[in-house]
C-alpha atoms as a PDB file:
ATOM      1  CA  UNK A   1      -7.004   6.147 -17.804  1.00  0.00           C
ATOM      2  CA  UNK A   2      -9.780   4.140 -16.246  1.00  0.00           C
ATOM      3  CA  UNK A   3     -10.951   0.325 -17.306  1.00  0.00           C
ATOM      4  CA  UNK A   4     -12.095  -2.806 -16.145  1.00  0.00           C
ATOM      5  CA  UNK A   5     -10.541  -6.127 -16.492  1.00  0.00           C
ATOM      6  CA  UNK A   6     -11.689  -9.277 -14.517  1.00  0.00           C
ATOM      7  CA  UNK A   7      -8.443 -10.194 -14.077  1.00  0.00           C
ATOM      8  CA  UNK A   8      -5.935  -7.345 -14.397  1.00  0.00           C
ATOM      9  CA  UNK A   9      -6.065  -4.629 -11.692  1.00  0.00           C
ATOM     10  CA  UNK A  10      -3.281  -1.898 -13.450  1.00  0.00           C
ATOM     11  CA  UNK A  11      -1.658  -2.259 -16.920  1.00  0.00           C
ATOM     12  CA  UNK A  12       1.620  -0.630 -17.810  1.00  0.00           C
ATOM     13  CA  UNK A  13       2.892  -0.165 -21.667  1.00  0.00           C
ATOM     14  CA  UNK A  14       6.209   1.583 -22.390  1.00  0.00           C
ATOM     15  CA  UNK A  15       5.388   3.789 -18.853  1.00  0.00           C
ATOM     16  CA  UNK A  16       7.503   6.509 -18.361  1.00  0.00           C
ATOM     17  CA  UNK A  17       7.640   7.528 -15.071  1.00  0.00           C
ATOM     18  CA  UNK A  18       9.600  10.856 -13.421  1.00  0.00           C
ATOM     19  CA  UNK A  19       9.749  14.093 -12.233  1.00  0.00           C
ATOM     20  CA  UNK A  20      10.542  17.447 -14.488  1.00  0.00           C
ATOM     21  CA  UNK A  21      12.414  15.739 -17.833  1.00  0.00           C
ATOM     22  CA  UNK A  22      14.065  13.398 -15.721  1.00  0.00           C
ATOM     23  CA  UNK A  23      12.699   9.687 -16.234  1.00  0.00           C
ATOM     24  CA  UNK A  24      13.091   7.473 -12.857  1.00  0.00           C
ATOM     25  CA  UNK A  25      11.134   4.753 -14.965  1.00  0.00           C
ATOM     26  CA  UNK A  26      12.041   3.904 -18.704  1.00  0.00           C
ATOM     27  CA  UNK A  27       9.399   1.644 -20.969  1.00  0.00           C
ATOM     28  CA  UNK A  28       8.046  -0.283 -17.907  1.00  0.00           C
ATOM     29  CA  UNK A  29       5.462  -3.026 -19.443  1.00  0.00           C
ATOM     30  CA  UNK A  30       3.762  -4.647 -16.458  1.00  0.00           C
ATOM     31  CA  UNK A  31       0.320  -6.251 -15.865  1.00  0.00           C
ATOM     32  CA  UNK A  32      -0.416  -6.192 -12.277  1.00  0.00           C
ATOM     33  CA  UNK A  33      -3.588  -9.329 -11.266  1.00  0.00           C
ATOM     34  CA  UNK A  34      -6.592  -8.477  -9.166  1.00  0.00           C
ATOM     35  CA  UNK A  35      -6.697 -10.345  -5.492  1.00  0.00           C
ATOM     36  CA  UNK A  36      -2.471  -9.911  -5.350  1.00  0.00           C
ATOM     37  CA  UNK A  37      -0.046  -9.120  -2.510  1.00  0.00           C
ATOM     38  CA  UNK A  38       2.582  -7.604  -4.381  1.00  0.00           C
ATOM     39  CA  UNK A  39       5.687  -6.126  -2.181  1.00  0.00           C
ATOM     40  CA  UNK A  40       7.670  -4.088  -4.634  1.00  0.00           C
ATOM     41  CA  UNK A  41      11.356  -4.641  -3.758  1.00  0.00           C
ATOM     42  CA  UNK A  42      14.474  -2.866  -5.178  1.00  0.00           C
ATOM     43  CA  UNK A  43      17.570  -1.005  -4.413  1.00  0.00           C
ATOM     44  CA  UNK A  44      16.626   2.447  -2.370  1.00  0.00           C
ATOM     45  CA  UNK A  45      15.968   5.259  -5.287  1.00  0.00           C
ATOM     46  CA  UNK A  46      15.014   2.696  -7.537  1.00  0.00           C
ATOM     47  CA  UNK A  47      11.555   4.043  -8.168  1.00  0.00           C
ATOM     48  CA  UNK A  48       9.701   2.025  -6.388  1.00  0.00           C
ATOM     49  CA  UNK A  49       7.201   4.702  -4.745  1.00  0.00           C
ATOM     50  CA  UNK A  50       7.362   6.617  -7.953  1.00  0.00           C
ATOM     51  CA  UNK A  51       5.713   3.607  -9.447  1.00  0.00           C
ATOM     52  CA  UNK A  52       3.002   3.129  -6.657  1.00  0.00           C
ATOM     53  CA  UNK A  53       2.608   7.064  -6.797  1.00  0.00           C
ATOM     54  CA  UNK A  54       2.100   6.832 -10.535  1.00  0.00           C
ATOM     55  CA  UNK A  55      -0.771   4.286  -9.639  1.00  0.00           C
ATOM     56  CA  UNK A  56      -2.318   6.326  -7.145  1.00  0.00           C
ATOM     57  CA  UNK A  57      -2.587   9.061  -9.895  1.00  0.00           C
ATOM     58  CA  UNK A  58       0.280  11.856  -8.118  1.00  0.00           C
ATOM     59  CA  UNK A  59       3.014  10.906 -10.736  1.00  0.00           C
ATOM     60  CA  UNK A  60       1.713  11.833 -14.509  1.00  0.00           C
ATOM     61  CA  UNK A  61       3.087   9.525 -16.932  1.00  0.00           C
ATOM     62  CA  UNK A  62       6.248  11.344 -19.071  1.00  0.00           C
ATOM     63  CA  UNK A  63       5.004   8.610 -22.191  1.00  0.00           C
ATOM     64  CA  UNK A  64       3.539   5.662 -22.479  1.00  0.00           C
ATOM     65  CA  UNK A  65       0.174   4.137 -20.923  1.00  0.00           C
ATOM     66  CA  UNK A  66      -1.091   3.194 -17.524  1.00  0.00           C
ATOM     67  CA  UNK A  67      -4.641   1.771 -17.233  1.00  0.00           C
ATOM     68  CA  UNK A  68      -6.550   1.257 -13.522  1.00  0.00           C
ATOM     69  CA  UNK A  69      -9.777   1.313 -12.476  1.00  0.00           C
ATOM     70  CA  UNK A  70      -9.177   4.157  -9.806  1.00  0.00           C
ATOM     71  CA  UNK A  71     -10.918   6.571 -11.466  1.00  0.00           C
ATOM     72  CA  UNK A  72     -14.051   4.592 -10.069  1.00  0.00           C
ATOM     73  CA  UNK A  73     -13.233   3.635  -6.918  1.00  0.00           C
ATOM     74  CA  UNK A  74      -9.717   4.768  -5.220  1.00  0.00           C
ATOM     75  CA  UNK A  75      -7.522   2.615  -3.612  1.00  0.00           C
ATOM     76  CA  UNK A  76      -6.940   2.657   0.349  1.00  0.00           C
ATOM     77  CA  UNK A  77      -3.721   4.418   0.436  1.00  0.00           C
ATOM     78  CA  UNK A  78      -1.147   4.013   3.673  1.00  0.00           C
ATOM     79  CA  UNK A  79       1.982   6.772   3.195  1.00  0.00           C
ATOM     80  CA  UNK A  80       5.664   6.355   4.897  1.00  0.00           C
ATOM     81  CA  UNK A  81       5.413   6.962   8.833  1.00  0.00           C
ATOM     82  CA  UNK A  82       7.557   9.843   8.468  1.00  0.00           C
ATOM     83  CA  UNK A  83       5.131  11.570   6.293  1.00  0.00           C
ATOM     84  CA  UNK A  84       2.466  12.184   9.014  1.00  0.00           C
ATOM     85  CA  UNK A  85       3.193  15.020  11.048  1.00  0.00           C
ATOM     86  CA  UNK A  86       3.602  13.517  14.805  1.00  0.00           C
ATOM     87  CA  UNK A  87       2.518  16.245  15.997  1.00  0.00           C
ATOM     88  CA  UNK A  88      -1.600  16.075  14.464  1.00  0.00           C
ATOM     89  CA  UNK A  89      -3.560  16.311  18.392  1.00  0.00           C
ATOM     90  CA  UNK A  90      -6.273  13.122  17.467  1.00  0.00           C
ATOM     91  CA  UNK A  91      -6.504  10.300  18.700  1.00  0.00           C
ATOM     92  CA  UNK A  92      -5.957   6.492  16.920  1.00  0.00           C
ATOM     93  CA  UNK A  93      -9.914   6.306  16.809  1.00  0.00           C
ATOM     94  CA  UNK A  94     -10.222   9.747  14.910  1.00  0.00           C
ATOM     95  CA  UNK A  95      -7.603   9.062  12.470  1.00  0.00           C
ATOM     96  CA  UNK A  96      -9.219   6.129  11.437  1.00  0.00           C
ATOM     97  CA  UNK A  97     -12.255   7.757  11.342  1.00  0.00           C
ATOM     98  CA  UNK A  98     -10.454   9.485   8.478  1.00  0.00           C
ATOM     99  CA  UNK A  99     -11.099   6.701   6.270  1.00  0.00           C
ATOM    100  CA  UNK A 100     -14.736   7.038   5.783  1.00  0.00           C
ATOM    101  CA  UNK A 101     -14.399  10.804   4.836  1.00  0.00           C
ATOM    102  CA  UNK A 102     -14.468   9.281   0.715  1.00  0.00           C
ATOM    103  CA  UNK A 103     -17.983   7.268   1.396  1.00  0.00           C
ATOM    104  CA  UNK A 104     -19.306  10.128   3.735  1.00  0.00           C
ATOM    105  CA  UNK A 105     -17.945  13.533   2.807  1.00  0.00           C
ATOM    106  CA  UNK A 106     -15.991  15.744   5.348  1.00  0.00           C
ATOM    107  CA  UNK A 107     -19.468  16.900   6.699  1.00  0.00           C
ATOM    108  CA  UNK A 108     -21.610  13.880   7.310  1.00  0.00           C
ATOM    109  CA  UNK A 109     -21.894  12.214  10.723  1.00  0.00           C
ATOM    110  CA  UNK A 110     -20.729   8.473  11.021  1.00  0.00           C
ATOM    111  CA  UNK A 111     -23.919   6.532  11.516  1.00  0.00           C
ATOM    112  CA  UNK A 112     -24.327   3.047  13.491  1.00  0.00           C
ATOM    113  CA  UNK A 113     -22.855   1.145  10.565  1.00  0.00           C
ATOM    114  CA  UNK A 114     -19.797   2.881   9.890  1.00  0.00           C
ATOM    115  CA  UNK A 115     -19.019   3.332  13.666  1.00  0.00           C
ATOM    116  CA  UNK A 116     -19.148  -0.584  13.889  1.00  0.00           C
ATOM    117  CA  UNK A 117     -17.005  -0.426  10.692  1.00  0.00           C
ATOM    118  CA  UNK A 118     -14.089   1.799  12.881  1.00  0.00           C
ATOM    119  CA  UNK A 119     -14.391  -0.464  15.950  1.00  0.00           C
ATOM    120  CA  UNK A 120     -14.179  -3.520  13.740  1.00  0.00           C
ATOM    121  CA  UNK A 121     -10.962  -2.212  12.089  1.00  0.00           C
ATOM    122  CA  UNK A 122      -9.395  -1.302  15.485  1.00  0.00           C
ATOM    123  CA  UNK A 123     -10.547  -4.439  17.259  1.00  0.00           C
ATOM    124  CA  UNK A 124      -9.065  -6.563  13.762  1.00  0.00           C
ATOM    125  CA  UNK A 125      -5.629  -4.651  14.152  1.00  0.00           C
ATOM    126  CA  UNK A 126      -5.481  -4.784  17.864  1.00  0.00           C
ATOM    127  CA  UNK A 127      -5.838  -1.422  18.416  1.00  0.00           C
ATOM    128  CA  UNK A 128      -8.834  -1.181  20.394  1.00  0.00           C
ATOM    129  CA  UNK A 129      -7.141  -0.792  23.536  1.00  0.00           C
ATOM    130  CA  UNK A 130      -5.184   1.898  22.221  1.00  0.00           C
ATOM    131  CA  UNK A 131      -8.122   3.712  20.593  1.00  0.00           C
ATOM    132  CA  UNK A 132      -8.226   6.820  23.043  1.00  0.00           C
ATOM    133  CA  UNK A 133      -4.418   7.617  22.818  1.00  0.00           C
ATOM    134  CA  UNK A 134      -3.168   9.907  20.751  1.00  0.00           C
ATOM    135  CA  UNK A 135      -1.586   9.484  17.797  1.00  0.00           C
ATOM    136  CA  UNK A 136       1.745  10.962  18.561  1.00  0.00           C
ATOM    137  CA  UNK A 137       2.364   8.965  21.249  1.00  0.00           C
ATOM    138  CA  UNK A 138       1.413   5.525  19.930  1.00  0.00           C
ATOM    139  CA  UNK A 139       4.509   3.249  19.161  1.00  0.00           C
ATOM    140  CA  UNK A 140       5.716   3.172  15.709  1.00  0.00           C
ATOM    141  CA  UNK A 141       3.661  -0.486  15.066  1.00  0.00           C
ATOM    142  CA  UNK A 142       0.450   0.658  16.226  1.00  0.00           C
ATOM    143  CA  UNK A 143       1.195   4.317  14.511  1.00  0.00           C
ATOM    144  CA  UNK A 144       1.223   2.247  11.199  1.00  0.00           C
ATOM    145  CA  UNK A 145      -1.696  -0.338  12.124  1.00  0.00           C
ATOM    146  CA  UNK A 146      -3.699   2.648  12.427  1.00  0.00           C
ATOM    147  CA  UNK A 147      -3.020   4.306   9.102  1.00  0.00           C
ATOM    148  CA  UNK A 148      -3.545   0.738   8.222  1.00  0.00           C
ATOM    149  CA  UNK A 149      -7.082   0.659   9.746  1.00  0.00           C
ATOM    150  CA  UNK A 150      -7.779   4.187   8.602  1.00  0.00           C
ATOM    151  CA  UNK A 151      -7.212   2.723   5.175  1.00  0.00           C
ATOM    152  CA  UNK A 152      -9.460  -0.200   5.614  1.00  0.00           C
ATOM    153  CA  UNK A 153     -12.813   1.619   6.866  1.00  0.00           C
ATOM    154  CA  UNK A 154     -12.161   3.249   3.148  1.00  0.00           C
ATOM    155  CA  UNK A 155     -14.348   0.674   1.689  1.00  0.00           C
ATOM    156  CA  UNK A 156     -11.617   0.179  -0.672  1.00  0.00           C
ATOM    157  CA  UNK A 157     -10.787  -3.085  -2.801  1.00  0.00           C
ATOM    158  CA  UNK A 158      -7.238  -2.074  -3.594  1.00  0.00           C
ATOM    159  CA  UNK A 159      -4.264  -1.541  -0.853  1.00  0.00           C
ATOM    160  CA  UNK A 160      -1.559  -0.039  -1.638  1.00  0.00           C
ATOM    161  CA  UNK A 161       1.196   1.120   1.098  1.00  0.00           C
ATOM    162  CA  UNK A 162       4.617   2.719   0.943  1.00  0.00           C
ATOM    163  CA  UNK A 163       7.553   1.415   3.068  1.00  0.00           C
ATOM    164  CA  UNK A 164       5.272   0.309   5.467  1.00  0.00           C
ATOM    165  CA  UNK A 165       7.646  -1.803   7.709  1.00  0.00           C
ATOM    166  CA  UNK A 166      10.268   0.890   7.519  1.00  0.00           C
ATOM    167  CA  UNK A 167      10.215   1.744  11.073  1.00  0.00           C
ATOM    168  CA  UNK A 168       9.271  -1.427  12.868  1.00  0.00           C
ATOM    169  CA  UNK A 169      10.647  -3.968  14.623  1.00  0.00           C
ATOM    170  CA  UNK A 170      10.877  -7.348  13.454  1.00  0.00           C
ATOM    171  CA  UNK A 171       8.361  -8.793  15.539  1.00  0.00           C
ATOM    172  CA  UNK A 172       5.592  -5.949  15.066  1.00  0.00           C
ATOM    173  CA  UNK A 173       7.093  -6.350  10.900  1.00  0.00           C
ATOM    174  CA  UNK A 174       5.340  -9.526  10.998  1.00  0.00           C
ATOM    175  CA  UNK A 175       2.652  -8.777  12.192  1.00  0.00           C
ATOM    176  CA  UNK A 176       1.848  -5.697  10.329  1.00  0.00           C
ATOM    177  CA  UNK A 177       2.510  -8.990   7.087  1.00  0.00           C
ATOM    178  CA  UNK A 178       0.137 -11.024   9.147  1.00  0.00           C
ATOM    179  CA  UNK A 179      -2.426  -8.521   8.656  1.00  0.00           C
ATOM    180  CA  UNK A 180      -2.552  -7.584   5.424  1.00  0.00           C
ATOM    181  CA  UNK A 181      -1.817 -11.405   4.096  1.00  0.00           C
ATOM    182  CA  UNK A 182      -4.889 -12.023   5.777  1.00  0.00           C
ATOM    183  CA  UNK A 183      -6.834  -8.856   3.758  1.00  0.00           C
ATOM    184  CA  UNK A 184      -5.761 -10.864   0.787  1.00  0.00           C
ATOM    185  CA  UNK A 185      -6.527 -14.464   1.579  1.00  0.00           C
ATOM    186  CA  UNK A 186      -9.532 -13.947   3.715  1.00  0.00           C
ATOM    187  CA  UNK A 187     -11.621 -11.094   2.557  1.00  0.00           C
ATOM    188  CA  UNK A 188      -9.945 -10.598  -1.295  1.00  0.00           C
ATOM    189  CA  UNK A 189      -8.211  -7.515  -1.103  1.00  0.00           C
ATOM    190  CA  UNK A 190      -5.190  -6.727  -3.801  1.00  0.00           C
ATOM    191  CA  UNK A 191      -1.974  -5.488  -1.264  1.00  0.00           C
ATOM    192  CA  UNK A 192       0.948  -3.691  -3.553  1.00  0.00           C
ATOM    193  CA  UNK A 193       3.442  -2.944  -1.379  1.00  0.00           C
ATOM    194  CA  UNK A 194       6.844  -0.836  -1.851  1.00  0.00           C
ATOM    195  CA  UNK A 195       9.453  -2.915   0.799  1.00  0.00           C
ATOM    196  CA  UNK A 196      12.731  -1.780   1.442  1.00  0.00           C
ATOM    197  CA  UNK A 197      14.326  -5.503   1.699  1.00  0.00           C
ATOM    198  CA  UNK A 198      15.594  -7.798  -0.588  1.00  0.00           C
ATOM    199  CA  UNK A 199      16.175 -10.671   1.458  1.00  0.00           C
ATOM    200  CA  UNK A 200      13.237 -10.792   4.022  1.00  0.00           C
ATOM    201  CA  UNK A 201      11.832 -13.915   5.308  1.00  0.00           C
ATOM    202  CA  UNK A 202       8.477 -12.965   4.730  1.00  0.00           C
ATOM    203  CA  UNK A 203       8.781 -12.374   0.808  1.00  0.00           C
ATOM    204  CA  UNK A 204       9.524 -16.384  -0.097  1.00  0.00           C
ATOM    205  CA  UNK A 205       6.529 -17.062   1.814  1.00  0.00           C
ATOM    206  CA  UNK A 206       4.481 -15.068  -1.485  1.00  0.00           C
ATOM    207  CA  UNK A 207       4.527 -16.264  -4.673  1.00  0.00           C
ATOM    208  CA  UNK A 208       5.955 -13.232  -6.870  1.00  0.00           C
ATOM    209  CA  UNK A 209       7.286  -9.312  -6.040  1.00  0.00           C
ATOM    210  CA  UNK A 210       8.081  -6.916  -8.104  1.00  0.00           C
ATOM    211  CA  UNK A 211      11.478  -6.222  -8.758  1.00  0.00           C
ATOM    212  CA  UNK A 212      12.011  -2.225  -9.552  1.00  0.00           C
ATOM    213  CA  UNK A 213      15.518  -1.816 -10.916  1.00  0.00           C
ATOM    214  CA  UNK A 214      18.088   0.067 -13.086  1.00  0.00           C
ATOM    215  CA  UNK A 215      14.727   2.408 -14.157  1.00  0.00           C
ATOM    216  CA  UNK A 216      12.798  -0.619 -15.183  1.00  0.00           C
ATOM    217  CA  UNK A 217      10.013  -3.328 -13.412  1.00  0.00           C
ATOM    218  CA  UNK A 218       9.047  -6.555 -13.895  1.00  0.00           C
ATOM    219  CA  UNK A 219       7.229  -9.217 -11.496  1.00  0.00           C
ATOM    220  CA  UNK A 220       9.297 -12.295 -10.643  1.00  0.00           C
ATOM    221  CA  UNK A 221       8.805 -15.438  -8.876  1.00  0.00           C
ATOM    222  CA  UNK A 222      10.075 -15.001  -5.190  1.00  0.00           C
ATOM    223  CA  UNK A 223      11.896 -18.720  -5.189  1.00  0.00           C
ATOM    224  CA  UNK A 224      14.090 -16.840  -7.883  1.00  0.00           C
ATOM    225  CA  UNK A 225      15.108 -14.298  -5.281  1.00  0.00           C
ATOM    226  CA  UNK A 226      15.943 -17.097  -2.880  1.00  0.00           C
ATOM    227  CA  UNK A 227      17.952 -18.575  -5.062  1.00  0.00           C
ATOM    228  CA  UNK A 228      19.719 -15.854  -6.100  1.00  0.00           C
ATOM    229  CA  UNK A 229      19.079 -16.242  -9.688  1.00  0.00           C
ATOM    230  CA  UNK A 230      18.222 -12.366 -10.292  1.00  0.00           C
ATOM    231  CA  UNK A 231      20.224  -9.117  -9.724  1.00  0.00           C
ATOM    232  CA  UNK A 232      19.221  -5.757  -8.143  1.00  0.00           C
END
């Protein structure tokens, strides 16, 4: 279902989310703001990529409603690592490339703009230096910065990335954070974010998650989580 808000990006009544019969989501009522960085946090198997996959439009809704404007515009989508075959023979600069196949089609040429576009990405995400390499052998930070870029030549307003830390280290972690904070803050981007921690530095530093739970989701303030107030 498609709509437009000017200040609510997705809307959730009574959502059902699951796969089959079997609900992973019960009656989830959420309203999710425009110009957000939202990590979803919770338990592993708590639905937290069902949800984002029931944004992105791959999960149907088993009842209820679920409202986005994606229907106009998609969102710049970045999957788990381990969902991209390794083993794809292109280079960082190609996959990124990737991104502008929704503005341009599979079959048009890049022009001067959108080639600027790609270098800007990779020179924004520090990847310029690592442009020619192929994928496969890229570490696992600058694998995910690239699916990251590829995501940001999109055009797209909306982020929204699955476990996208899963695989790093804690110093390239942060810096992946660093990154998309910045898409928020500085160019007004909406980040929703499945995480697999409950604890990490980086979410007191936000304002509110969303805490996915026991089949249901609501968005909390992240000093609660510090002080231990709420239970996954």
């Amino acid at each position: 279902m498609d709509f437009e808000d000017p200040e609510v990006l997705i809307r959730c009544r009574n959502l059902t989310l699951g796969y089959g019969h079997e609900a992973v989501l019960k009656d989830v009522t959420l309203d999710i703001p425009k110009g957000i960085f939202l990590p979803f946090i919770g338990p592993n198997g708590a639905g937290k990529t069902t949800l984002l996959r029931g944004f992105l439009g791959l999960v149907k809704p088993l009842s209820g409603t679920l409202e986005s404007p994606f229907m106009k515009k998609a969102p710049g989508y970045v999957p788990q690592l381990k969902s991209i075959d390794p083993l794809f023979p292109v280079t960082a600069r190609e996959i990124v490339l990737m991104g502008l196949y929704p503005r341009l089609g599979w079959w048009k040429k890049p022009g001067d703009k959108e080639t600027e576009e790609v270098e800007a990405a990779l020179q924004e995400l520090r990847l310029t230096a690592h442009a020619h390499k192929n994928y496969r052998d890229l570490s696992g930070g600058n694998k995910q910065k690239t699916l990251i870029a590829r995501a940001w030549v999109s055009g797209a307003d909306v982020f929204i990335l699955d476990e996208p830390s899963s695989e790093l280290d804690e110093a390239t972690e942060r810096e992946v954070f660093h990154h998309l904070n910045s898409f928020v803050k500085e160019k007004g981007k909406t980040v929703l974010m499945a995480h697999h921690g409950l604890t990490h530095p980086f979410l007191y530093q936000i304002d509110e998650v969303c805490l996915v739970t026991r089949g249901q989701a609501r968005i909390v303030k992240s000093r609660d989580l510090a002080r231990g107030d709420l239970h996954a």
